[in-house]
N, C-alpha and C. Protein backbone atom coordinates (compact mmCIF):
# COMPACT_ATOMS: atom_id res chain seq x y z
N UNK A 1 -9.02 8.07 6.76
CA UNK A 1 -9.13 6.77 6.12
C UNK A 1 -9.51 6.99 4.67
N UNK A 2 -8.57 6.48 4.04
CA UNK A 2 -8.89 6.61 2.55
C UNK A 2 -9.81 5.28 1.74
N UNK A 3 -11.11 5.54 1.85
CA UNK A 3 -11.68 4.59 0.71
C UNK A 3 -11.39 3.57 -0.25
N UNK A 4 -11.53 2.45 -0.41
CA UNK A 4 -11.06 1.39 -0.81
C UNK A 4 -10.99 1.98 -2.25
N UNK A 5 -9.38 1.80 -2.81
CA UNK A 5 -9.27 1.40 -4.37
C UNK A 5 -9.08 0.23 -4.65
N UNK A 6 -9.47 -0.02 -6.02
CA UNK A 6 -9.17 -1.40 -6.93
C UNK A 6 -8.00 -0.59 -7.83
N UNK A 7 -6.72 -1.67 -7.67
CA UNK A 7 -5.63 -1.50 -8.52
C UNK A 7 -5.38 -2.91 -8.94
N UNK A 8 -4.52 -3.01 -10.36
CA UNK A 8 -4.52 -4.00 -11.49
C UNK A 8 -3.02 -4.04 -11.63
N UNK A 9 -2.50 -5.09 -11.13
CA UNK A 9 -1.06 -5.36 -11.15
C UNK A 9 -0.67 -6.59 -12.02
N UNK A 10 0.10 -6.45 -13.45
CA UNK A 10 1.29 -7.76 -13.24
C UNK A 10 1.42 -8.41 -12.67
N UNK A 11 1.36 -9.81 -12.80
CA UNK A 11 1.97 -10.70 -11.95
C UNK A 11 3.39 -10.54 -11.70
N UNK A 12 4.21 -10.37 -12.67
CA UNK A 12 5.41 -10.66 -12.77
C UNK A 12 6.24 -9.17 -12.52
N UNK A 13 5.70 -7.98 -11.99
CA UNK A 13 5.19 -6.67 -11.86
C UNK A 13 5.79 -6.73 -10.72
N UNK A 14 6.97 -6.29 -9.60
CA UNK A 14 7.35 -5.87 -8.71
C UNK A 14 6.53 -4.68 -8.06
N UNK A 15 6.31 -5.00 -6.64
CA UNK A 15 5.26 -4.22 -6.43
C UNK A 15 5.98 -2.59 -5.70
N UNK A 16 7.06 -2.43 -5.21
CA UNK A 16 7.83 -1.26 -5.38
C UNK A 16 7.61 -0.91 -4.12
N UNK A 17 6.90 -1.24 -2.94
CA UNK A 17 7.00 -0.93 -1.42
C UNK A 17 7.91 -1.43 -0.86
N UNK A 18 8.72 -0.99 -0.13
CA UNK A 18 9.36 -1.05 1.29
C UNK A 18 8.40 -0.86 2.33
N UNK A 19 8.33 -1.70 3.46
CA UNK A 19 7.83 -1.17 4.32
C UNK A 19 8.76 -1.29 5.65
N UNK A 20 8.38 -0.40 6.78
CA UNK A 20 9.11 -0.82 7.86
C UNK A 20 9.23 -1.62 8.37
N UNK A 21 10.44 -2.20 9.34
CA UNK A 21 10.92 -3.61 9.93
C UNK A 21 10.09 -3.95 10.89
N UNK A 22 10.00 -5.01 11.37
CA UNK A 22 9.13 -5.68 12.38
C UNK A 22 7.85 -6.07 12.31
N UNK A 23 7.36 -5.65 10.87
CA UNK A 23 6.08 -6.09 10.58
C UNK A 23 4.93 -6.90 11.63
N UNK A 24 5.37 -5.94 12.45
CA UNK A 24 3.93 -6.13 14.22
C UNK A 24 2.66 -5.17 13.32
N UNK A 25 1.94 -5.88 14.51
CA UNK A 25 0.53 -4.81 14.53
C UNK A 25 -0.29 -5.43 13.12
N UNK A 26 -1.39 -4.47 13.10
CA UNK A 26 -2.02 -4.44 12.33
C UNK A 26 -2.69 -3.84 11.04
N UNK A 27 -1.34 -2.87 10.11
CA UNK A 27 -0.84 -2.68 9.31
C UNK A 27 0.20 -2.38 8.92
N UNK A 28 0.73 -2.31 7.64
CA UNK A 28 1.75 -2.22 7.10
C UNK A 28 2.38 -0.68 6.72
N UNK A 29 3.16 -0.34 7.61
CA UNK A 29 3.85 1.53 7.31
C UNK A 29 4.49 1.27 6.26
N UNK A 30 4.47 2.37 4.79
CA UNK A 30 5.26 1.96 4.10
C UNK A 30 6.15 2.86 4.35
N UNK A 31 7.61 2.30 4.13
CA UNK A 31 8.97 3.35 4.42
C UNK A 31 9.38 4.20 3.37
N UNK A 32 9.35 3.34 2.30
CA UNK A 32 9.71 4.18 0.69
C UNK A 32 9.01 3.03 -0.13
N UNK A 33 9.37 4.21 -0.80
CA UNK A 33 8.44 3.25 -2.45
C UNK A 33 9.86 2.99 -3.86
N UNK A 34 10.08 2.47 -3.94
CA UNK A 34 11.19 1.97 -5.10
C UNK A 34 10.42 1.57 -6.31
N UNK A 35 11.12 1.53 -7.80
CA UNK A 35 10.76 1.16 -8.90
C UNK A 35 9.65 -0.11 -8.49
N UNK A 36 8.29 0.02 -9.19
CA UNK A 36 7.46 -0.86 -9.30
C UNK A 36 6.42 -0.67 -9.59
N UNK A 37 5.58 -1.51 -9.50
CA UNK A 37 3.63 -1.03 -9.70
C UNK A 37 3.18 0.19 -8.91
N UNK A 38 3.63 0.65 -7.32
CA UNK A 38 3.01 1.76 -7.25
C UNK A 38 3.86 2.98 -7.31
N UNK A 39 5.41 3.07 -8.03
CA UNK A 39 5.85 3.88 -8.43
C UNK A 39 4.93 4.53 -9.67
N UNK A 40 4.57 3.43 -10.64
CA UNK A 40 3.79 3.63 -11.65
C UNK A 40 2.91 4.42 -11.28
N UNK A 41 2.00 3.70 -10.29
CA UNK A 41 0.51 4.19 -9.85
C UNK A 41 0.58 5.84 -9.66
N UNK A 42 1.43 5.87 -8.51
CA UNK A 42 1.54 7.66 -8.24
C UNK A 42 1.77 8.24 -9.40
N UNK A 43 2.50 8.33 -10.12
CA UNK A 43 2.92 9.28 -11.32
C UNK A 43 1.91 8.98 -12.45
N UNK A 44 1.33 7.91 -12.22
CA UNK A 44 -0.40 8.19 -13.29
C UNK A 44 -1.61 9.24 -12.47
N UNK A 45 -1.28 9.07 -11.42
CA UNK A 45 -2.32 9.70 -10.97
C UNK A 45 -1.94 11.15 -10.41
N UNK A 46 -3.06 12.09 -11.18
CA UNK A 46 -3.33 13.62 -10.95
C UNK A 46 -3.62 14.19 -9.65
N UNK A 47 -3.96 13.35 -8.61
CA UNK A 47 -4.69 14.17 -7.37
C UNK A 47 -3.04 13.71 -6.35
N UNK A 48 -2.66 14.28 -5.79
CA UNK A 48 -1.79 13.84 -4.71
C UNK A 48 -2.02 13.04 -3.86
N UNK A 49 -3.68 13.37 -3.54
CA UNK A 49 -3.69 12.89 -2.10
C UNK A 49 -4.14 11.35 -2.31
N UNK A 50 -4.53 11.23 -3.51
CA UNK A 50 -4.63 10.11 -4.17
C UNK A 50 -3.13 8.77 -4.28
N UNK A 51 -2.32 9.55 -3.93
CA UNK A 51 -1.04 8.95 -4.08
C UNK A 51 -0.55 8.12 -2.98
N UNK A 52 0.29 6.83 -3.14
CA UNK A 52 0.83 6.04 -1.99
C UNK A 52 2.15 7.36 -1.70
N UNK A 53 2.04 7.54 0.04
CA UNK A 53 3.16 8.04 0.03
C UNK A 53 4.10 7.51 1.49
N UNK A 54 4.72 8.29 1.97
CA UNK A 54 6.14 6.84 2.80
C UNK A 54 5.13 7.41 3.96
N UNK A 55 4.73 6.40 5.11
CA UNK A 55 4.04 6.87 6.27
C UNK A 55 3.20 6.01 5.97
N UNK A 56 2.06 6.37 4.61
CA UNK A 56 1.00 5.77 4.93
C UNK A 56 0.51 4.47 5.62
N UNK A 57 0.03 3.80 6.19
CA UNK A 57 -0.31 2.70 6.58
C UNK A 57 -1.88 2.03 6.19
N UNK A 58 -1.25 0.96 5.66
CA UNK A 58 -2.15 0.04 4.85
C UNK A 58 -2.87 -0.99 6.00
N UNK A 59 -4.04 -1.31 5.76
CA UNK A 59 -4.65 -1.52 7.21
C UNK A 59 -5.52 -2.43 6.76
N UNK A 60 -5.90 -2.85 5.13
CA UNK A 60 -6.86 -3.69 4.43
C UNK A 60 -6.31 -3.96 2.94
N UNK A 61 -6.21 -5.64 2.93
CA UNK A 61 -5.82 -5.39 1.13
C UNK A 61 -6.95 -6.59 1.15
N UNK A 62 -7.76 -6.37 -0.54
CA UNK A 62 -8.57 -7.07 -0.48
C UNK A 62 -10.08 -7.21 0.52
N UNK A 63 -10.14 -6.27 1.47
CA UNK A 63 -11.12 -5.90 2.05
C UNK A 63 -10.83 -6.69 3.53
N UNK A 64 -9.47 -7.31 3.05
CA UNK A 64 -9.58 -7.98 4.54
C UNK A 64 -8.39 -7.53 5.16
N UNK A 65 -8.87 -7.71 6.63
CA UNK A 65 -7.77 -6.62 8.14
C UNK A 65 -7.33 -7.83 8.61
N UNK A 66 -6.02 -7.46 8.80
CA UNK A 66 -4.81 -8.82 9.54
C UNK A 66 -3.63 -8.32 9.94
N UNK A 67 -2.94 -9.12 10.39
CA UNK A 67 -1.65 -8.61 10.79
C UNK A 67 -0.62 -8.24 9.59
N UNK A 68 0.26 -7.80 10.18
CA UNK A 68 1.26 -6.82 8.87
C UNK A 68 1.59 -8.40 7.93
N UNK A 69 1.78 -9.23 8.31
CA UNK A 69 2.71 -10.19 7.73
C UNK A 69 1.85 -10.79 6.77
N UNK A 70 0.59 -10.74 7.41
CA UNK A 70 -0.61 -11.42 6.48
C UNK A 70 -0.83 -10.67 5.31
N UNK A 71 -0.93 -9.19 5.93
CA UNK A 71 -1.16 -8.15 4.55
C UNK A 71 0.12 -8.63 3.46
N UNK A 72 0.99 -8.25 4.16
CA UNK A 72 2.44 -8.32 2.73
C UNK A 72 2.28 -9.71 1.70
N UNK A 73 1.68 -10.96 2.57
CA UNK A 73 1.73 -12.01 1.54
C UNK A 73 0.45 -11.71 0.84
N UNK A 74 -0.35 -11.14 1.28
CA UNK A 74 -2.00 -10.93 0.18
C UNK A 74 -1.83 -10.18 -0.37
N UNK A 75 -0.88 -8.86 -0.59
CA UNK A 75 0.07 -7.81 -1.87
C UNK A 75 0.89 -8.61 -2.25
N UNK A 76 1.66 -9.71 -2.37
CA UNK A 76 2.48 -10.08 -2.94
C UNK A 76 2.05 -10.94 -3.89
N UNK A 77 0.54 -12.02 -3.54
CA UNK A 77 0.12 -12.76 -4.68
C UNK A 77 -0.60 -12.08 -5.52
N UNK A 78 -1.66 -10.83 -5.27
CA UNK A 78 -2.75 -10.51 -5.50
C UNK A 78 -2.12 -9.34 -6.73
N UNK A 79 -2.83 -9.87 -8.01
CA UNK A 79 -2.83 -8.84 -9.17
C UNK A 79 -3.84 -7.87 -9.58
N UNK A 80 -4.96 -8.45 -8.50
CA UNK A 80 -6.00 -7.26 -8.86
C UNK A 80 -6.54 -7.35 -6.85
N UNK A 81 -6.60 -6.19 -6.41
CA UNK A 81 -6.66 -5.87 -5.03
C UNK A 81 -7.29 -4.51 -5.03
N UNK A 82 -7.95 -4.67 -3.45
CA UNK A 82 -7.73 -2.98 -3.25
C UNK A 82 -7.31 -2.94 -1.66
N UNK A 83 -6.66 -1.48 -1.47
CA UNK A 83 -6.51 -1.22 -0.39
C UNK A 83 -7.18 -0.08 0.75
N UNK A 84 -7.18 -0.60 1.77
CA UNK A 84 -7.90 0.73 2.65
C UNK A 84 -6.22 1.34 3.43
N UNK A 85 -6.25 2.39 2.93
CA UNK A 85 -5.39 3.01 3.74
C UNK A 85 -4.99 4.01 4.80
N UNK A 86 -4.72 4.11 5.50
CA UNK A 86 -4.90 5.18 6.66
C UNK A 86 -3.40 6.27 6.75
N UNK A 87 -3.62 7.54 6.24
CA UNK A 87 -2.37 8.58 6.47
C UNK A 87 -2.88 9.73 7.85
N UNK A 88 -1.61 9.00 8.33
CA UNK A 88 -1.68 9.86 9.51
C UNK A 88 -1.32 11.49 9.19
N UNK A 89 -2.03 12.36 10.08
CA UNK A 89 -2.09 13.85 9.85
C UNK A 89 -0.53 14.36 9.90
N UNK A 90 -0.16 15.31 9.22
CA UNK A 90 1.08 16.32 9.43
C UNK A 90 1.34 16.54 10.41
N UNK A 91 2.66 16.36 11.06
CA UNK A 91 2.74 17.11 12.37
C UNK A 91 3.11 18.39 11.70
N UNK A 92 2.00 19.12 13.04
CA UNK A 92 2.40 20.76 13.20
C UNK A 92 3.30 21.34 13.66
């Protein structure tokens, strides 16, 4: 579980996630990341593990836990947020 960040988005700022179909459960897998705010984000930032990458699953925006559908509309209004995210381990 990765520790809550605060990130600072554009409104008008495409937010650059795909996530996977069916938006069940209770976070959001992202599938790929396309031109946007966290295309930006990764390539500002120096640490990797620090980075959104395709898998991860977003599980809190804003400090609050909901279903996938709830999360995507609270990333879609929200210009200043943070997220808790959860990357599942490498398979061996």
């Amino acid at each position: 579980l990765f520790p809550y960040t605060t990130l600072f988005r554009s409104p008008s700022q495409p937010l650059g996630l795909v996530f996977l179909r069916g938006l069940k459960g209770q976070a959001l897998v992202v599938a790929r990341l396309d031109a946007g705010f966290f295309l930006e984000w990764n390539n500002s930032v120096a640490d990797e593990d620090g980075r959104i990458r395709t898998g991860d699953h977003i599980i809190a925006v804003e400090g609050r836990h909901g279903k996938a559908h709830e999360l995507v509309t609270q990333l879609e209004k929200a210009t200043n947020f943070q997220l808790s995210i959860v990357r599942p381990a490498a398979a061996a």
